[in-house]
N, C-alpha and C. Protein backbone atom coordinates (compact mmCIF):
# COMPACT_ATOMS: atom_id res chain seq x y z
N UNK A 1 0.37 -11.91 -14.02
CA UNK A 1 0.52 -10.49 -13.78
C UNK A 1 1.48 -9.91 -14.80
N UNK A 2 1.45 -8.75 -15.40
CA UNK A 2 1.89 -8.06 -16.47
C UNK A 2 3.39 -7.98 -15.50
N UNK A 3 4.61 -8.32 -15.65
CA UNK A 3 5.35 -7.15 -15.77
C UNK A 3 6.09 -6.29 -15.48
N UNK A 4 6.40 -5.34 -14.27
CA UNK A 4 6.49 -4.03 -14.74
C UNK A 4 7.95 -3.40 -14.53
N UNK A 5 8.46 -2.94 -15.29
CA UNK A 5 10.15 -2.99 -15.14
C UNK A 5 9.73 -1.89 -14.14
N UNK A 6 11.34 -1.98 -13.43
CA UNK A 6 11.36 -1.01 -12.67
C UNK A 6 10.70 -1.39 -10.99
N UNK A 7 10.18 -1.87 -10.56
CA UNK A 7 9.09 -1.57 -9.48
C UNK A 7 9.62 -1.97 -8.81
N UNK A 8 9.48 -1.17 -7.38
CA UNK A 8 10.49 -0.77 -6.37
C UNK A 8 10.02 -1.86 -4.92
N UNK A 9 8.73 -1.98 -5.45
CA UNK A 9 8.55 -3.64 -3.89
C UNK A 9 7.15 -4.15 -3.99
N UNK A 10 7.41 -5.69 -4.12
CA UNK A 10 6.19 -5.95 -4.60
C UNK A 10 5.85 -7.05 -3.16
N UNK A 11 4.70 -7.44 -3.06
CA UNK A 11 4.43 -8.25 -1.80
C UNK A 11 3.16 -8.47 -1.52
N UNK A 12 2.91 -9.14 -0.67
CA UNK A 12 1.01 -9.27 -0.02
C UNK A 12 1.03 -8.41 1.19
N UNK A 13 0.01 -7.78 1.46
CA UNK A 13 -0.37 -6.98 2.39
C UNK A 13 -1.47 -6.96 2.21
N UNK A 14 -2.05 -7.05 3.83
CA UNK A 14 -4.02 -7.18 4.35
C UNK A 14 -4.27 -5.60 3.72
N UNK A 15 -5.48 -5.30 3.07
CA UNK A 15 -6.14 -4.20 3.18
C UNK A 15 -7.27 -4.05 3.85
N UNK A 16 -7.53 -2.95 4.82
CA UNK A 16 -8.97 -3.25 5.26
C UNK A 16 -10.04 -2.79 4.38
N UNK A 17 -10.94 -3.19 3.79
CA UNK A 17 -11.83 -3.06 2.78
C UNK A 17 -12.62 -1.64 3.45
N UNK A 18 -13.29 -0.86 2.77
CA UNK A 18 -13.72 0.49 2.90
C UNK A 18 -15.01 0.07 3.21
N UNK A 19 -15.89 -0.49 3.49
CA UNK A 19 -16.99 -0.88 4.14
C UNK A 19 -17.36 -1.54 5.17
N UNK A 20 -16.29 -2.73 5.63
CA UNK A 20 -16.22 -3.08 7.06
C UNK A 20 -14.98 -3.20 7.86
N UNK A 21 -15.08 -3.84 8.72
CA UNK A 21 -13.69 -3.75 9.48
C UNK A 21 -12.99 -5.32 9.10
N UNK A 22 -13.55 -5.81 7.63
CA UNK A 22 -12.71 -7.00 7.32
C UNK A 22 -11.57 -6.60 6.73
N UNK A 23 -10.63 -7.67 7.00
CA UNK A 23 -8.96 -7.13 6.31
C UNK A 23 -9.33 -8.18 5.18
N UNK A 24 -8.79 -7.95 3.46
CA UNK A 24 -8.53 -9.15 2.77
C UNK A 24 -6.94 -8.85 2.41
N UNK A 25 -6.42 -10.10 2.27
CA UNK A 25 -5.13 -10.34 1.39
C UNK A 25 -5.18 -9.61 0.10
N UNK A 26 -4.11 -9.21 -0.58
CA UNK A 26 -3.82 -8.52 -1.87
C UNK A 26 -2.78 -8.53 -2.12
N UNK A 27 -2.23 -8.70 -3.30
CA UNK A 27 -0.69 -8.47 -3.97
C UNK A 27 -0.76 -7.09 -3.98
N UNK A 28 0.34 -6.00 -3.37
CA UNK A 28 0.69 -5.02 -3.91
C UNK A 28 1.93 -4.85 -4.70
N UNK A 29 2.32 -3.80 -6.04
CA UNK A 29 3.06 -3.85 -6.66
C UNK A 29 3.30 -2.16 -6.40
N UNK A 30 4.53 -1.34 -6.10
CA UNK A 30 4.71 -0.43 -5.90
C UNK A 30 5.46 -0.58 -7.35
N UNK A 31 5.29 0.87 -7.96
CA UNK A 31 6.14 1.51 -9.43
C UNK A 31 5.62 2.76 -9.39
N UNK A 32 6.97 3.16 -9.41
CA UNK A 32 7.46 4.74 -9.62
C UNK A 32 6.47 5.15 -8.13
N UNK A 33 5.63 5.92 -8.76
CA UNK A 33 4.67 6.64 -7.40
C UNK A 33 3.40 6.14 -7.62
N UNK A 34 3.48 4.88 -7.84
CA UNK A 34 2.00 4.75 -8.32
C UNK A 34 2.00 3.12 -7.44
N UNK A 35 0.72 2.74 -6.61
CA UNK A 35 0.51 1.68 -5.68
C UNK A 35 -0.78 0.86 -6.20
N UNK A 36 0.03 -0.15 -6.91
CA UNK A 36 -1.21 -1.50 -7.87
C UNK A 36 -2.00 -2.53 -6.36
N UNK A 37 -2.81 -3.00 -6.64
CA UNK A 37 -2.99 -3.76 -6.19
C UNK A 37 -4.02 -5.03 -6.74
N UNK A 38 -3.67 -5.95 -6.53
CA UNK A 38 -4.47 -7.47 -7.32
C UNK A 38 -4.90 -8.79 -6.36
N UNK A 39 -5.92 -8.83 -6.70
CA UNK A 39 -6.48 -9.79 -5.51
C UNK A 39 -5.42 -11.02 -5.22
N UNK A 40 -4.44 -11.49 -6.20
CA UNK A 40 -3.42 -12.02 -6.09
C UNK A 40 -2.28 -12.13 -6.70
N UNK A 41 -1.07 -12.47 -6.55
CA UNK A 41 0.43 -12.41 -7.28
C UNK A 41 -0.17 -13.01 -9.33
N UNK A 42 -1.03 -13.91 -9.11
CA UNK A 42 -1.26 -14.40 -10.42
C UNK A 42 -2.45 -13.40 -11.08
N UNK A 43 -3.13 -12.54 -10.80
CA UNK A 43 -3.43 -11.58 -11.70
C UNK A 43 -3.08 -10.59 -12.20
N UNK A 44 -4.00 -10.58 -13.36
CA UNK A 44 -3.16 -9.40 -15.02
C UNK A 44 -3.85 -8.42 -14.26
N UNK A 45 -5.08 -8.09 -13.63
CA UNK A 45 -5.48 -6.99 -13.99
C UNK A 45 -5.56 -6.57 -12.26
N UNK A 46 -4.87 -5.25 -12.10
CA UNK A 46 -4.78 -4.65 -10.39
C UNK A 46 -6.35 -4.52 -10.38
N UNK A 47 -6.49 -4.74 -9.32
CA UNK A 47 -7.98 -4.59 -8.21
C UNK A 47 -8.17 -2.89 -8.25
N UNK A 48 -6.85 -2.24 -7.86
CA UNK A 48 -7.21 -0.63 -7.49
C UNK A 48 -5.69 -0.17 -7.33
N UNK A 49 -5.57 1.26 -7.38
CA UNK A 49 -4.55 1.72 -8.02
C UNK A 49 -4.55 2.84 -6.73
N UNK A 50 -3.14 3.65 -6.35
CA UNK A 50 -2.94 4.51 -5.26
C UNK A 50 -1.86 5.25 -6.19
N UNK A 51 -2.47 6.59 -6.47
CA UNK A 51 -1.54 7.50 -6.87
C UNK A 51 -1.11 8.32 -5.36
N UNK A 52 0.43 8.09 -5.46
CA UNK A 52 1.20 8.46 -3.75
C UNK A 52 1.52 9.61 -3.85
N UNK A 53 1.51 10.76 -4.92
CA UNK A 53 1.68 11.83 -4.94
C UNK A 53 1.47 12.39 -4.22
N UNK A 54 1.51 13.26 -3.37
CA UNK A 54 0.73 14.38 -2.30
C UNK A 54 0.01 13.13 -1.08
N UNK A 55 0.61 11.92 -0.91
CA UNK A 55 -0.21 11.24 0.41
C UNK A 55 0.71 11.55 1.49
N UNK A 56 0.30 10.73 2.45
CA UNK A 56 1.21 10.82 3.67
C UNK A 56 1.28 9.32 4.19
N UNK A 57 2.06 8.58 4.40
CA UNK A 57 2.71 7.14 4.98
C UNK A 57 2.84 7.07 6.38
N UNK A 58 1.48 6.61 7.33
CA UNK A 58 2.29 6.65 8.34
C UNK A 58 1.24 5.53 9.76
N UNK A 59 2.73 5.27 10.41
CA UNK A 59 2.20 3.80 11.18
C UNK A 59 1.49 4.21 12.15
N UNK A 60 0.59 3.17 12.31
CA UNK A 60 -0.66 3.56 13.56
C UNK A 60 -0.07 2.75 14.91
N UNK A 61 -0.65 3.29 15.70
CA UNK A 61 0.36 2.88 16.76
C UNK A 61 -1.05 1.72 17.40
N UNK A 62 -0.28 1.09 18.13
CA UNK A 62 -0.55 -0.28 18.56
C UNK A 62 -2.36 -0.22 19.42
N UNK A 63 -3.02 -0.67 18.93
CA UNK A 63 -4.41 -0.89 19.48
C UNK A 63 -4.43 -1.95 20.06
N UNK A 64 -4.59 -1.95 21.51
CA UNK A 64 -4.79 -3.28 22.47
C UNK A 64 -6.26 -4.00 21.80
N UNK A 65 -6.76 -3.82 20.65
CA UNK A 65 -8.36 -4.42 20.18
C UNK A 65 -7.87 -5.39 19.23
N UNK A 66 -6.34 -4.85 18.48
CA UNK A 66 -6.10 -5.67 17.38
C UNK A 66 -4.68 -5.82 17.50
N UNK A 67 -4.23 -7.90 17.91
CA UNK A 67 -3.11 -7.77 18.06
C UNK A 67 -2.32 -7.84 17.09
N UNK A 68 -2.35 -7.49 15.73
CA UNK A 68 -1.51 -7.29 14.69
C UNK A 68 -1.25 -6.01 14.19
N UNK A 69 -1.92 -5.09 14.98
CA UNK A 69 -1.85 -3.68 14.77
C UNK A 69 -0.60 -2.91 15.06
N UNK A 70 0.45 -3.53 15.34
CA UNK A 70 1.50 -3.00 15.46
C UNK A 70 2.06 -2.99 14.01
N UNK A 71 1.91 -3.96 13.10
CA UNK A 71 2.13 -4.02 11.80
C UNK A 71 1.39 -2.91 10.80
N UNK A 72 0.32 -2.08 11.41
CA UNK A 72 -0.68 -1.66 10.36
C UNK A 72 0.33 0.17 10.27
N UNK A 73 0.09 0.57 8.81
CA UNK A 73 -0.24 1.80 8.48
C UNK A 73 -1.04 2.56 7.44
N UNK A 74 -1.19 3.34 7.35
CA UNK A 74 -2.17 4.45 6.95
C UNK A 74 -1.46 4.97 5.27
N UNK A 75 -1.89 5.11 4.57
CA UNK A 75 -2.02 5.75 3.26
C UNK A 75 -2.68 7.01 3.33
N UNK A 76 -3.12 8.61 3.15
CA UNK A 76 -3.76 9.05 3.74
C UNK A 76 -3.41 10.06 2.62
N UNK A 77 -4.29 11.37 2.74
CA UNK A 77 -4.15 12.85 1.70
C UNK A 77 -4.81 13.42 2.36
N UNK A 78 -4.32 14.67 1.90
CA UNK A 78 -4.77 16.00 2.86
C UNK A 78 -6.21 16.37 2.79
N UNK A 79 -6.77 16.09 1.56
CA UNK A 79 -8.36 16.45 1.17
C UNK A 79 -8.96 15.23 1.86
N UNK A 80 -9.79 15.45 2.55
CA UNK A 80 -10.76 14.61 3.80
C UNK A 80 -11.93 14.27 2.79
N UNK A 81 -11.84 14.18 1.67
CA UNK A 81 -13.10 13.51 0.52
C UNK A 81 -11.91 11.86 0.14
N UNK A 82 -10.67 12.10 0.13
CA UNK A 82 -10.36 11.31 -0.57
C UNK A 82 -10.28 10.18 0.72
N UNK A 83 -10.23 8.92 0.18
CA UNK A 83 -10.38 7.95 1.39
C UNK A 83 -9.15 7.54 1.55
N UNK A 84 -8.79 7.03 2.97
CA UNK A 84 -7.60 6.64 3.49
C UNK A 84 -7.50 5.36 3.86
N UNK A 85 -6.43 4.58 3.28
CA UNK A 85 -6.16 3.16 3.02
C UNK A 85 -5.37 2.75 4.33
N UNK A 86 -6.00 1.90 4.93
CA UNK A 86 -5.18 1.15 5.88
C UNK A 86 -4.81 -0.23 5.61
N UNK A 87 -3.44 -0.50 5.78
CA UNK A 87 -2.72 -1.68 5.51
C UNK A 87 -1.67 -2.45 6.55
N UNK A 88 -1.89 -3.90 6.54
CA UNK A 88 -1.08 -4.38 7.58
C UNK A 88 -0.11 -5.40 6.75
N UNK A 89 1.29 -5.00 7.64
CA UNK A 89 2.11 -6.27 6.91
C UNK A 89 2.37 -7.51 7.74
N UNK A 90 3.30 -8.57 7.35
CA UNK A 90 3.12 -9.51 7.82
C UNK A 90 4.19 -9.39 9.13
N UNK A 91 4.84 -8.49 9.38
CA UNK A 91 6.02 -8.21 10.19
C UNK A 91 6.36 -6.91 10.59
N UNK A 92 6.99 -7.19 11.27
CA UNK A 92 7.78 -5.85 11.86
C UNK A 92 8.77 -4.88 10.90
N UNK A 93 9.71 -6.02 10.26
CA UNK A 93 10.52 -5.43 9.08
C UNK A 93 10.28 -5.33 7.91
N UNK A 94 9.15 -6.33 7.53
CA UNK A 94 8.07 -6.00 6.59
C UNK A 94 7.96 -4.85 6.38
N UNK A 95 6.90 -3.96 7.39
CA UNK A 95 5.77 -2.97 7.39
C UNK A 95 7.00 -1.92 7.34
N UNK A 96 8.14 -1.64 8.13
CA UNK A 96 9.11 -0.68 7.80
C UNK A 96 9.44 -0.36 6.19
N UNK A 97 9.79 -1.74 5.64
CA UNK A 97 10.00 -1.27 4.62
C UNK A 97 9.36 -1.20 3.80
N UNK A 98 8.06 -1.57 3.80
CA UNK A 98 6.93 -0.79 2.88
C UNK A 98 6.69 0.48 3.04
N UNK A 99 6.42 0.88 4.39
CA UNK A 99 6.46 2.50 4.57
C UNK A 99 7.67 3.38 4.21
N UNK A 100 8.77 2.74 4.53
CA UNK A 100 9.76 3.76 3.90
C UNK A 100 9.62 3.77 2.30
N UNK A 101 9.53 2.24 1.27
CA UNK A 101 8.91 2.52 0.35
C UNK A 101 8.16 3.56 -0.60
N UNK A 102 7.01 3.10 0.44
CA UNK A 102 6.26 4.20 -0.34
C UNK A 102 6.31 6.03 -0.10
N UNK A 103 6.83 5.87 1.27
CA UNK A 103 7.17 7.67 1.86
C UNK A 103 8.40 8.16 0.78
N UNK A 104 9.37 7.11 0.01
CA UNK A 104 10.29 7.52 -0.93
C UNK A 104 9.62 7.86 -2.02
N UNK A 105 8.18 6.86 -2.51
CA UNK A 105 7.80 6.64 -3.92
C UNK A 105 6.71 7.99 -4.04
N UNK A 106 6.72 8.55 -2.76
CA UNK A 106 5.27 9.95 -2.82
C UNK A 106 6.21 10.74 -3.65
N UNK A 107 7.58 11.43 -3.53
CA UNK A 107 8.23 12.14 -4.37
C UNK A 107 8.46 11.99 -5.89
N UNK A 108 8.26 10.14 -6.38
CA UNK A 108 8.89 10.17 -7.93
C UNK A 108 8.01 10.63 -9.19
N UNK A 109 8.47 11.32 -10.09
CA UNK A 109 7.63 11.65 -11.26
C UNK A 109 7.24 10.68 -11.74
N UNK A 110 6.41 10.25 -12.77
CA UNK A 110 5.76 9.55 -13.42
C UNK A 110 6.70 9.58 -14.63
N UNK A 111 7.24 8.37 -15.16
CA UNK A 111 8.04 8.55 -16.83
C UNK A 111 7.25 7.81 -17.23
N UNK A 112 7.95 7.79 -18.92
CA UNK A 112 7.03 7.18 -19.55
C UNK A 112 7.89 6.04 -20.65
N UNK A 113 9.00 5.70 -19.86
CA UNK A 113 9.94 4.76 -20.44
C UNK A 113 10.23 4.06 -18.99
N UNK A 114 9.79 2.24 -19.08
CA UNK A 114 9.62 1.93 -18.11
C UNK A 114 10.86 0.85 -18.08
């Protein structure tokens, strides 16, 4: 994996894939306001990319269907075209501090000295 100075929390977190209700594993790499992701810690090239600008961060509350759902939250934007990413961490203090994370990283500009 490239890299990237600066980046504010890097880790594995389930994504649920946009076509079924399967979760897969993924490395995410948070920098600046921008959310990498790579099928694992040892790849160069991110899977898919989350510009956090204008999203919203926020935890889904506990579904008696899925008992790890206390861990899961939402990635989300106001325009109902763009799709909304659901993610679970491996913990309780985990998933806090990814969401506070990224609810900090929706505000940062983009530089271009890294």
């Amino acid at each position: 994996m490239r890299r990237m100075g600066k980046k504010l929390k890097a880790g594995y977190l389930h994504k649920r894939s946009s076509d079924s209700a399967k979760w897969q594993l993924r490395w995410f790499v948070l920098y600046q306001n921008l959310l990498f992701y790579y099928e694992s810690e040892n790849n160069s090239r991110p899977t898919g990319v989350l510009l956090l600008e204008g999203s919203y961060c926020e935890r889904l509350s506990k579904s008696p269907l899925e008992r790890n759902a206390s861990f899961c939250f939402t990635i989300s934007y106001r325009r109902d075209t763009q799709r909304q990413y659901e993610l679970r961490a491996a913990s309780e203090v985990d998933c806090v501090h990814w969401v506070d994370a990224i609810r900090e990283a929706r505000s940062v500009r983009l530089s271009r000295s890294g």
